[in-house]
Protein backbone atom coordinates (compact mmCIF):
# COMPACT_ATOMS: atom_id res chain seq x y z
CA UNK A 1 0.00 0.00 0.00
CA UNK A 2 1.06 3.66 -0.78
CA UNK A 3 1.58 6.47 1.62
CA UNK A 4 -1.16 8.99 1.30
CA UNK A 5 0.28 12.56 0.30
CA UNK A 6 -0.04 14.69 2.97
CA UNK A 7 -1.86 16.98 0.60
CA UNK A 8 -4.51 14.44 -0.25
CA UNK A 9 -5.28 13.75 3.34
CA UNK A 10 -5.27 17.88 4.20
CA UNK A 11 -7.88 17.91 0.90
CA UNK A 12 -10.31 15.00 2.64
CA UNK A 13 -10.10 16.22 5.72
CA UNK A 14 -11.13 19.67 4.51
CA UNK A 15 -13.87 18.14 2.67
CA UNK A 16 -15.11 16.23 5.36
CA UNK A 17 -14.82 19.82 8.13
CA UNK A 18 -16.83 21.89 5.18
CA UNK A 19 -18.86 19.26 3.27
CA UNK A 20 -22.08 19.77 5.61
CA UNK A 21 -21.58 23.45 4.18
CA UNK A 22 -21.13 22.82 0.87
CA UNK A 23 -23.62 23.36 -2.31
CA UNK A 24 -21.81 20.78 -5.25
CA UNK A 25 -22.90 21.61 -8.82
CA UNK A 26 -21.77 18.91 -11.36
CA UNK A 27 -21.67 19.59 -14.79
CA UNK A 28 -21.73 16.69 -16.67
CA UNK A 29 -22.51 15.16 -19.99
CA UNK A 30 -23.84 12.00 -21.00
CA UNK A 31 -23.50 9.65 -23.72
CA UNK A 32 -26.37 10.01 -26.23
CA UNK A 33 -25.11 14.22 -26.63
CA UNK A 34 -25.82 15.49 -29.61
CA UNK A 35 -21.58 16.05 -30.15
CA UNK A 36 -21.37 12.22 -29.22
CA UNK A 37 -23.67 11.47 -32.07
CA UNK A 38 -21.99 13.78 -34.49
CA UNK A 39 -19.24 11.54 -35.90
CA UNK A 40 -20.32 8.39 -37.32
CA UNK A 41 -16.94 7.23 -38.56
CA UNK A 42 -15.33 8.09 -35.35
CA UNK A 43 -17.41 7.99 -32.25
CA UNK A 44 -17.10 10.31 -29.02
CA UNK A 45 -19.07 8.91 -26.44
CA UNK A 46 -15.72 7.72 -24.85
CA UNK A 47 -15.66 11.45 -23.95
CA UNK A 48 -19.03 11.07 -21.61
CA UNK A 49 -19.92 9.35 -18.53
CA UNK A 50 -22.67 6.45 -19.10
CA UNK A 51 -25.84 6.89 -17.43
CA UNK A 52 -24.19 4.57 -14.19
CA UNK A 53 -20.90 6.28 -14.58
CA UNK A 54 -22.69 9.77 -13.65
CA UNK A 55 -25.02 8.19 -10.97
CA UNK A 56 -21.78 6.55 -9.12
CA UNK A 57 -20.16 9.97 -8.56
CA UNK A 58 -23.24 11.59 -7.90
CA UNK A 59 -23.64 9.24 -5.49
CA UNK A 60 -19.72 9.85 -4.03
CA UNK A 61 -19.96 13.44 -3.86
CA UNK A 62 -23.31 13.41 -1.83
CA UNK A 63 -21.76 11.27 0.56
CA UNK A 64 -19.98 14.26 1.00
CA UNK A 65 -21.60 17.09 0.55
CA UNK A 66 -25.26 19.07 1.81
CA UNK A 67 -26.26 19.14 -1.75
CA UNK A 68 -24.73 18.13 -5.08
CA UNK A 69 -27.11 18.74 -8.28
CA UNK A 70 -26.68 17.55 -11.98
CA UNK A 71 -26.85 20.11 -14.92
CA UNK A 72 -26.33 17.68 -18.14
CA UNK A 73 -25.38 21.06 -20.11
CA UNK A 74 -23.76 24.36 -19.70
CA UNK A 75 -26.89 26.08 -20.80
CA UNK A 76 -28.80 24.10 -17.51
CA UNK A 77 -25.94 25.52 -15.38
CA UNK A 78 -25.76 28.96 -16.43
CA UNK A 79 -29.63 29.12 -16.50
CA UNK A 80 -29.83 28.16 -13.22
CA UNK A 81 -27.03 30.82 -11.97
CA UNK A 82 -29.08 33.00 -13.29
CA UNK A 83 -32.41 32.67 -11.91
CA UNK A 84 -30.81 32.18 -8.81
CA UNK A 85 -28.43 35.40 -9.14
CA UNK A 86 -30.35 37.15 -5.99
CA UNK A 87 -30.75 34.40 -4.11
CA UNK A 88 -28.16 34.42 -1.29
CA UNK A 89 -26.13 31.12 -1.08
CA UNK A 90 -23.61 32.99 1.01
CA UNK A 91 -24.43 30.75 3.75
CA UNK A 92 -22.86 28.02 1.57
CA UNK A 93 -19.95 27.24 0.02
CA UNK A 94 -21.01 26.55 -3.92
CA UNK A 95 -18.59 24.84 -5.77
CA UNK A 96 -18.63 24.04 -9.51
CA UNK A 97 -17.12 20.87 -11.44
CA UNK A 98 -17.42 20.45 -15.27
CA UNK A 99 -16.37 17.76 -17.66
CA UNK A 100 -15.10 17.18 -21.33
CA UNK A 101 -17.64 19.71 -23.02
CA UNK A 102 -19.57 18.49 -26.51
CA UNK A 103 -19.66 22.65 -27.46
CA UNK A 104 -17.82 22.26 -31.04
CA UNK A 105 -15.75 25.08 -30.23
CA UNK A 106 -11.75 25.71 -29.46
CA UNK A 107 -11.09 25.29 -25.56
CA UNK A 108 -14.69 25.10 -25.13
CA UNK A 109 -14.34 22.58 -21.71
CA UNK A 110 -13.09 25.94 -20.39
CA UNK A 111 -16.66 28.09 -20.26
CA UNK A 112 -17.34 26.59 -17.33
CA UNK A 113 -14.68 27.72 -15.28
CA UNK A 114 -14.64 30.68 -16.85
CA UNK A 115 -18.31 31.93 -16.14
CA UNK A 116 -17.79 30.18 -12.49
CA UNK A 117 -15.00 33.41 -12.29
CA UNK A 118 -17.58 36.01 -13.19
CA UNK A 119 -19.71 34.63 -11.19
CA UNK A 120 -17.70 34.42 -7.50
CA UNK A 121 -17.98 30.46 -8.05
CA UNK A 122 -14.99 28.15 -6.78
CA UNK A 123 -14.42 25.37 -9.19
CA UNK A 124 -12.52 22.39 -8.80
CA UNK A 125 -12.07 21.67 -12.39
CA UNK A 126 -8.65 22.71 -13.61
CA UNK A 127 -8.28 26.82 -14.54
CA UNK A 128 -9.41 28.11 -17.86
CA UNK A 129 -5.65 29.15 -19.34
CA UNK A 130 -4.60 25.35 -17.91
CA UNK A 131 -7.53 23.66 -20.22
CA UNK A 132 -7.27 25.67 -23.18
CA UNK A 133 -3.50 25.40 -23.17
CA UNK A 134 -3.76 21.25 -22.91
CA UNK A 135 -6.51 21.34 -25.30
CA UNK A 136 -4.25 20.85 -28.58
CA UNK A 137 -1.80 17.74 -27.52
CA UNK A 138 0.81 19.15 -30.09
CA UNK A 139 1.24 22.43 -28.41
CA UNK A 140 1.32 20.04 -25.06
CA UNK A 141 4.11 18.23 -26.56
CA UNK A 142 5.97 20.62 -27.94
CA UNK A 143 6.07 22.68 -24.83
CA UNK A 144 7.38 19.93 -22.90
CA UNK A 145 10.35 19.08 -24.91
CA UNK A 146 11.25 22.40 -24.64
CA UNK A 147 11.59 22.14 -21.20
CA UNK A 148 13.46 19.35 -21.58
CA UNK A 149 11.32 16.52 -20.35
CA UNK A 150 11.28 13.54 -22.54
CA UNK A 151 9.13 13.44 -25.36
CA UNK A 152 8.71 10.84 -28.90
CA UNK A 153 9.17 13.12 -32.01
CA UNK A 154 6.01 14.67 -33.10
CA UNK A 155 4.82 16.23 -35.82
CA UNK A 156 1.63 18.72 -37.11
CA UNK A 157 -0.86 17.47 -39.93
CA UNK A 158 -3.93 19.65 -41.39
CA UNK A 159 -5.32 18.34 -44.71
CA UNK A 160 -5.38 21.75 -45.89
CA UNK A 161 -1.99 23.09 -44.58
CA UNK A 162 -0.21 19.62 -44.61
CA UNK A 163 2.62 19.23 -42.61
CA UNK A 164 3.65 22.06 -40.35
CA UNK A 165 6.98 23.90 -41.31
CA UNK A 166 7.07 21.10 -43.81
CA UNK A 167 8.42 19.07 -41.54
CA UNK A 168 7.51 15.25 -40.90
CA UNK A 169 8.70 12.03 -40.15
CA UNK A 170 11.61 9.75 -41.57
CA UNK A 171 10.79 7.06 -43.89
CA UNK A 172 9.90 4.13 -42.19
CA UNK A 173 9.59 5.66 -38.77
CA UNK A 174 6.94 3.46 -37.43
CA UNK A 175 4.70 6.41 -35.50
CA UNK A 176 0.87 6.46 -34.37
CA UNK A 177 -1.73 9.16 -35.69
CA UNK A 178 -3.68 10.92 -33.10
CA UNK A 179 -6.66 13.69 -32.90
CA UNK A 180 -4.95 16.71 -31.59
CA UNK A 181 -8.23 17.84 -29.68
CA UNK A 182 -9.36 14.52 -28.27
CA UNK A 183 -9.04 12.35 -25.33
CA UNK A 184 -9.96 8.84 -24.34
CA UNK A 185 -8.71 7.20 -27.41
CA UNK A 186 -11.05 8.89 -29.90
CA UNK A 187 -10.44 8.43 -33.61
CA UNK A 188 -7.31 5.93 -32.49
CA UNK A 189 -8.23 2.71 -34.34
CA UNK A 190 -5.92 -0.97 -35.38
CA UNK A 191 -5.02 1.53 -38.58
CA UNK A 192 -3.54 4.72 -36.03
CA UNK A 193 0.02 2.59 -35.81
CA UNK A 194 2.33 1.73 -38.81
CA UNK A 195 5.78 2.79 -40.68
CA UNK A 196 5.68 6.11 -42.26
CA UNK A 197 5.88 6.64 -46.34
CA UNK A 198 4.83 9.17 -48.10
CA UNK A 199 1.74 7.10 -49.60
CA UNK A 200 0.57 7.54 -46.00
CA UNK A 201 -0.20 10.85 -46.37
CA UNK A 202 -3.45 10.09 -48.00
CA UNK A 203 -4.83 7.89 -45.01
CA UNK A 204 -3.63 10.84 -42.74
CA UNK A 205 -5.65 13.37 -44.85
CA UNK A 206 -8.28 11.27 -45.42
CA UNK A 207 -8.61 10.76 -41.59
CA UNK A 208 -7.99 14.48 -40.57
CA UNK A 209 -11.16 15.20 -42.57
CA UNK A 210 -12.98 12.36 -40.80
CA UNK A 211 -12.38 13.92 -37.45
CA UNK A 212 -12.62 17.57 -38.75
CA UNK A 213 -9.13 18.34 -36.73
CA UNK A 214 -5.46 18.09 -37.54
CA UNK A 215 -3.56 15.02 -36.44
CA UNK A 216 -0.48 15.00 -34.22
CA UNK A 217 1.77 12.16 -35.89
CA UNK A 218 4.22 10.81 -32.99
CA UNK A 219 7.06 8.31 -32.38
CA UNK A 220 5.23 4.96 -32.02
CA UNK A 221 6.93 3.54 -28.33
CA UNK A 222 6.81 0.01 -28.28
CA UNK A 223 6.47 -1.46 -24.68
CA UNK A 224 4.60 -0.48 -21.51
CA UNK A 225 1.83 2.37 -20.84
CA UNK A 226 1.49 4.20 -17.77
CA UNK A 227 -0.87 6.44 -16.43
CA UNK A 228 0.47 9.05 -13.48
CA UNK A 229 -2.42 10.90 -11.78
CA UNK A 230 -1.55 14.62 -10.80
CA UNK A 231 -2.87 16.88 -8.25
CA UNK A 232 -2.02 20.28 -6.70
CA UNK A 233 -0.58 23.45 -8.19
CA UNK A 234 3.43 24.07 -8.24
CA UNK A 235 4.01 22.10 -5.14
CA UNK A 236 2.34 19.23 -7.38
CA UNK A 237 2.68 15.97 -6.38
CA UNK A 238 2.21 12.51 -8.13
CA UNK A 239 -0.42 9.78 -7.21
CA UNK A 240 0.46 5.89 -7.55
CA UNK A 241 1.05 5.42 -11.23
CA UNK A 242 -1.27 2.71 -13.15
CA UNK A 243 0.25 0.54 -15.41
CA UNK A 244 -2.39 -0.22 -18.58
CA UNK A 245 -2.86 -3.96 -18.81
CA UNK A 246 -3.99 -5.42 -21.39
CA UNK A 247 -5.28 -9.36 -22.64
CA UNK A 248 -3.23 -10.09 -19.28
CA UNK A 249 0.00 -7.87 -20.46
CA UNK A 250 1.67 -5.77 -18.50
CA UNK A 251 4.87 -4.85 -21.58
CA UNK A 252 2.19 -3.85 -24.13
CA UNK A 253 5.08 -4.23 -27.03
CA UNK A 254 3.04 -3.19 -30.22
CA UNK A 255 -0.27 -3.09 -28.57
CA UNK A 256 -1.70 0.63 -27.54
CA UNK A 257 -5.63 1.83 -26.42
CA UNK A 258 -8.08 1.99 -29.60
CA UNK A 259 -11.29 3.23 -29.15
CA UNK A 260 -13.13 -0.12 -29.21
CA UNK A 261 -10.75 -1.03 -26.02
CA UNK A 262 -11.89 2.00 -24.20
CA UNK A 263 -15.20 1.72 -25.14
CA UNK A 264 -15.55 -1.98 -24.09
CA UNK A 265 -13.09 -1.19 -20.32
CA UNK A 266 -11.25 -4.40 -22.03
CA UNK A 267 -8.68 -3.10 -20.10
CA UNK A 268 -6.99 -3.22 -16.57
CA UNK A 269 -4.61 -0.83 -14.31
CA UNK A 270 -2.37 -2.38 -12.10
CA UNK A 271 0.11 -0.45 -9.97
CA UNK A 272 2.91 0.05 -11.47
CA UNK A 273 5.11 0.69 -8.51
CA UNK A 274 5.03 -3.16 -7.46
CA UNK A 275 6.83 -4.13 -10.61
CA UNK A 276 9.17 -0.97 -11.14
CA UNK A 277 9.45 0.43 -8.12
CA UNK A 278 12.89 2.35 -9.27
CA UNK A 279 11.17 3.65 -12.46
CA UNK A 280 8.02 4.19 -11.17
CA UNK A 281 9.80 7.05 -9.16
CA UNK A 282 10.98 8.39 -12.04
CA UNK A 283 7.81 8.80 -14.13
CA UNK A 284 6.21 9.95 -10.93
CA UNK A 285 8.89 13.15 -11.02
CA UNK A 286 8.45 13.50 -14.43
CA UNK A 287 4.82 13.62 -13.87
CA UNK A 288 4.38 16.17 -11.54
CA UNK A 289 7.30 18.05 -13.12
CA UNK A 290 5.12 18.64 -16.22
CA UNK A 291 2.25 19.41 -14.29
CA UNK A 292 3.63 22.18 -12.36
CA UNK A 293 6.06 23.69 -15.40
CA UNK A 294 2.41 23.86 -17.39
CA UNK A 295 1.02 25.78 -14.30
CA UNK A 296 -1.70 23.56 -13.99
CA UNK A 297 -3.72 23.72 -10.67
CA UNK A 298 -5.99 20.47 -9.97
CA UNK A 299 -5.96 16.94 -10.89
CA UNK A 300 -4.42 16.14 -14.43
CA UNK A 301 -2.87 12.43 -15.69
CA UNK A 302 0.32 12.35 -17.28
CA UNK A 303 0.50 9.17 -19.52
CA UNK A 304 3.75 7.68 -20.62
CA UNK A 305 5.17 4.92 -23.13
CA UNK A 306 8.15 2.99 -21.60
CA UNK A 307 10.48 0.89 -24.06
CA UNK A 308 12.42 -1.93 -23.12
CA UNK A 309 15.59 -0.07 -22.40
CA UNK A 310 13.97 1.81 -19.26
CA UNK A 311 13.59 4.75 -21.15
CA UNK A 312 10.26 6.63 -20.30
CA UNK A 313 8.12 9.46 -23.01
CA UNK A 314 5.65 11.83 -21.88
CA UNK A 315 3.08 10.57 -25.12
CA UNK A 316 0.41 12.84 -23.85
CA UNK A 317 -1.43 14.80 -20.74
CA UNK A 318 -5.31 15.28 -20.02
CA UNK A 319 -6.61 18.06 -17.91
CA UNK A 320 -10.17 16.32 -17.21
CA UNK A 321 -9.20 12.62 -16.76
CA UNK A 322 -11.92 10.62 -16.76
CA UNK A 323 -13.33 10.67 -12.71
CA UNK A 324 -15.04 6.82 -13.49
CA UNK A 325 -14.57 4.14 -11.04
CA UNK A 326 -12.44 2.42 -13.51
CA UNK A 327 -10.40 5.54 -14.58
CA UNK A 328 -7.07 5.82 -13.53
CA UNK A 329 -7.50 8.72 -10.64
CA UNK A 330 -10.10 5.87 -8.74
CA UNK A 331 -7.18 3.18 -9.02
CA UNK A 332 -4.37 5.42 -7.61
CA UNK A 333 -6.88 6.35 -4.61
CA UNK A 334 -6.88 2.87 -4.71
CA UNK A 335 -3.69 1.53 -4.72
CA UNK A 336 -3.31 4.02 -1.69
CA UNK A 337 -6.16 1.77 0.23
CA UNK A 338 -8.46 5.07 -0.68
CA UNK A 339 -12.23 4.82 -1.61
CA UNK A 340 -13.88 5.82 -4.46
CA UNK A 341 -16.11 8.29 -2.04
CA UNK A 342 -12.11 9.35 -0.83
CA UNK A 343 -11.22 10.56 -4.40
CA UNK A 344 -14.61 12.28 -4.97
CA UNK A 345 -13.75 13.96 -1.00
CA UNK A 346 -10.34 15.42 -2.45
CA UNK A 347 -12.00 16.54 -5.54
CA UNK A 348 -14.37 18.54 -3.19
CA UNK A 349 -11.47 19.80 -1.20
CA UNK A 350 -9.95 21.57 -3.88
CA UNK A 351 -13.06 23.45 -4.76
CA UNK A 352 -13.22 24.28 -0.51
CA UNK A 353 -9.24 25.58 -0.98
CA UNK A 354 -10.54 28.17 -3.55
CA UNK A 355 -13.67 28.72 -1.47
CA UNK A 356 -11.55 29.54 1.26
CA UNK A 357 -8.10 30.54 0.34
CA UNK A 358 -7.09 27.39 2.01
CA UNK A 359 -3.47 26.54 1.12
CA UNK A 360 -2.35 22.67 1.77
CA UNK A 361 1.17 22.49 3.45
């Protein structure tokens, strides 16, 4: 079992002293969205809690707090802010969480938080600059090599534009295609892998107009995928890492999360830091290192390829990981002998620390 950060237990504890006090509004979507609908060559819905999905951390978060509603849009929320604008809720402590958002717009999972801020509502979703900056994995990417934390190769492709800079990858550099503005393995399929030639180009432009985005090509890693939970601000600090395990493997070698494997959970996390207990360390540090050089202030995950050799790439970083019972965030709490109701406590507390000005030590 893993020691529990001291700023995790501060977080619960916080929750638990204000939670009586406490007005929760989720902001969730659910598959069945018009967005999740939108694509049918590429489905979404990996995006959006199911129907028992939502209900479980609605459940978890009024085991917390005096009142936690559902708004299953933005427009519910904000309507609701408003009719209630001069009714005083002083007396409570109104926090705000929002998911992935199905608004076909550029950073739009950040309206949220940014109405919550004209509005004198805490939120414990990450800050508006923090998701629109992570919104666009190249940008992500290309950030982080520049600060020197290791990174595959990756390259920019638009079907109208092409290659960025004109630059692209080496013949034969075996790399993996991905959405720039997705998450949860969206529009990553058994065709997303292979070697690069320029008669690629075609199924690159072909599937950039598929999934109305451009594509961020990368190194393709061969061998295991962890997951590294993040929470805090610049003293960040790194939950248990999750190795992805999958048909029983822990080295993944070619294999790598498609869509259908999300879709279907045909997938496991194990902790990581049994097996690799030396390297887990590392990817923990590198972890929390990008978090906090990103200025990102909340929970993030930090996912990594590691090859054979021991050497460890940041392949990507999501500011609204998926809050599920089988998401990665619920098996760290876990791994730390945490409940499920323990993770959706912290979640709370980091509303209550911008509710109160509440700084964990």
């Amino acid at each position: 079992m893993h020691p529990i950060p001291r700023i995790v237990a501060q977080l619960i504890e916080l929750a638990k002293d204000k939670g009586a006090e406490t007005r929760f509004s989720l902001v969730a979507h659910v598959s069945g969205s018009e967005r999740a609908e939108y694509w049918q060559e590429h489905p979404i819905v990996t995006e959006f809690f199911s129907d028992g999905e939502v209900s479980d951390l609605l459940w978890a978060l009024r085991s917390v707090v005096a009142y936690c509603e559902l708004f299953q849009s933005e427009a519910d929320f904000f309507n609701f802010i408003s009719e209630t604008v001069n009714i005083d809720l002083k007396q409570t402590n109104h926090i705000a969480y929002s998911t992935v958002s199905p608004i076909q717009a550029r950073a739009a999972s950040a309206i949220v938080p940014l109405f919550c801020a004209a509005h004198d509502i805490a939120t414990c979703t990450m800050d508006p600059y923090g998701l629109a900056l992570t919104e666009n994995k190249f940008h992500v990417v290309t950030l982080l090599r520049q600060f020197g934390l290791p990174v595959p190769e990756s390259w920019l492709f638009s079907p109208n534009l092409g290659w960025t800079s004109n630059l692209k990858p080496p013949i034969g550099q075996k790399v993996i295609a991905k959405p720039v503005y997705e998450s949860a393995s969206i529009g990553i399929d058994e065709h997303s892998v292979f070697c690069w030639s320029e008669e690629k180009e075609s199924f690159l432009k072909n599937r950039s107009n598929e999934l109305d985005q451009p594509l961020m090509v990368q190194v393709f890693i061969p061998g295991q995928e962890v997951e590294v939970p993040v929470i805090g601000g610049l003293d960040a600090v790194s939950l248990p890492p999750c190795s992805v395990i999958l048909d029983g493997n822990f080295n993944l070698g070619d294999q790598y999360l498609t869509f259908e494997t999300v879709f279907n959970d045909a997938y496991e996390y194990w902790d990581f830091s049994q097996f690799e207990p030396v390297l887990a360390k590392k990817v923990c540090s590198a972890a929390s290192t990008a978090h906090s050089l990103l200025t990102l202030d909340g929970i993030s995950r930090v996912d990594f390829r590691i090859a054979d050799t021991g050497l460890y790439y940041i392949t990507d970083l999501n500011a609204i990981p998926h809050l599920t019972r089988n998401g990665a965030v619920a098996h760290s709490f876990q791994f730390m002998d945490l409940t499920y109701e323990a993770m959706a406590a912290c979640l709370i507390g980091i509303g209550l620390t911008r509710v109160n000005k509440f700084v964990p030590t």
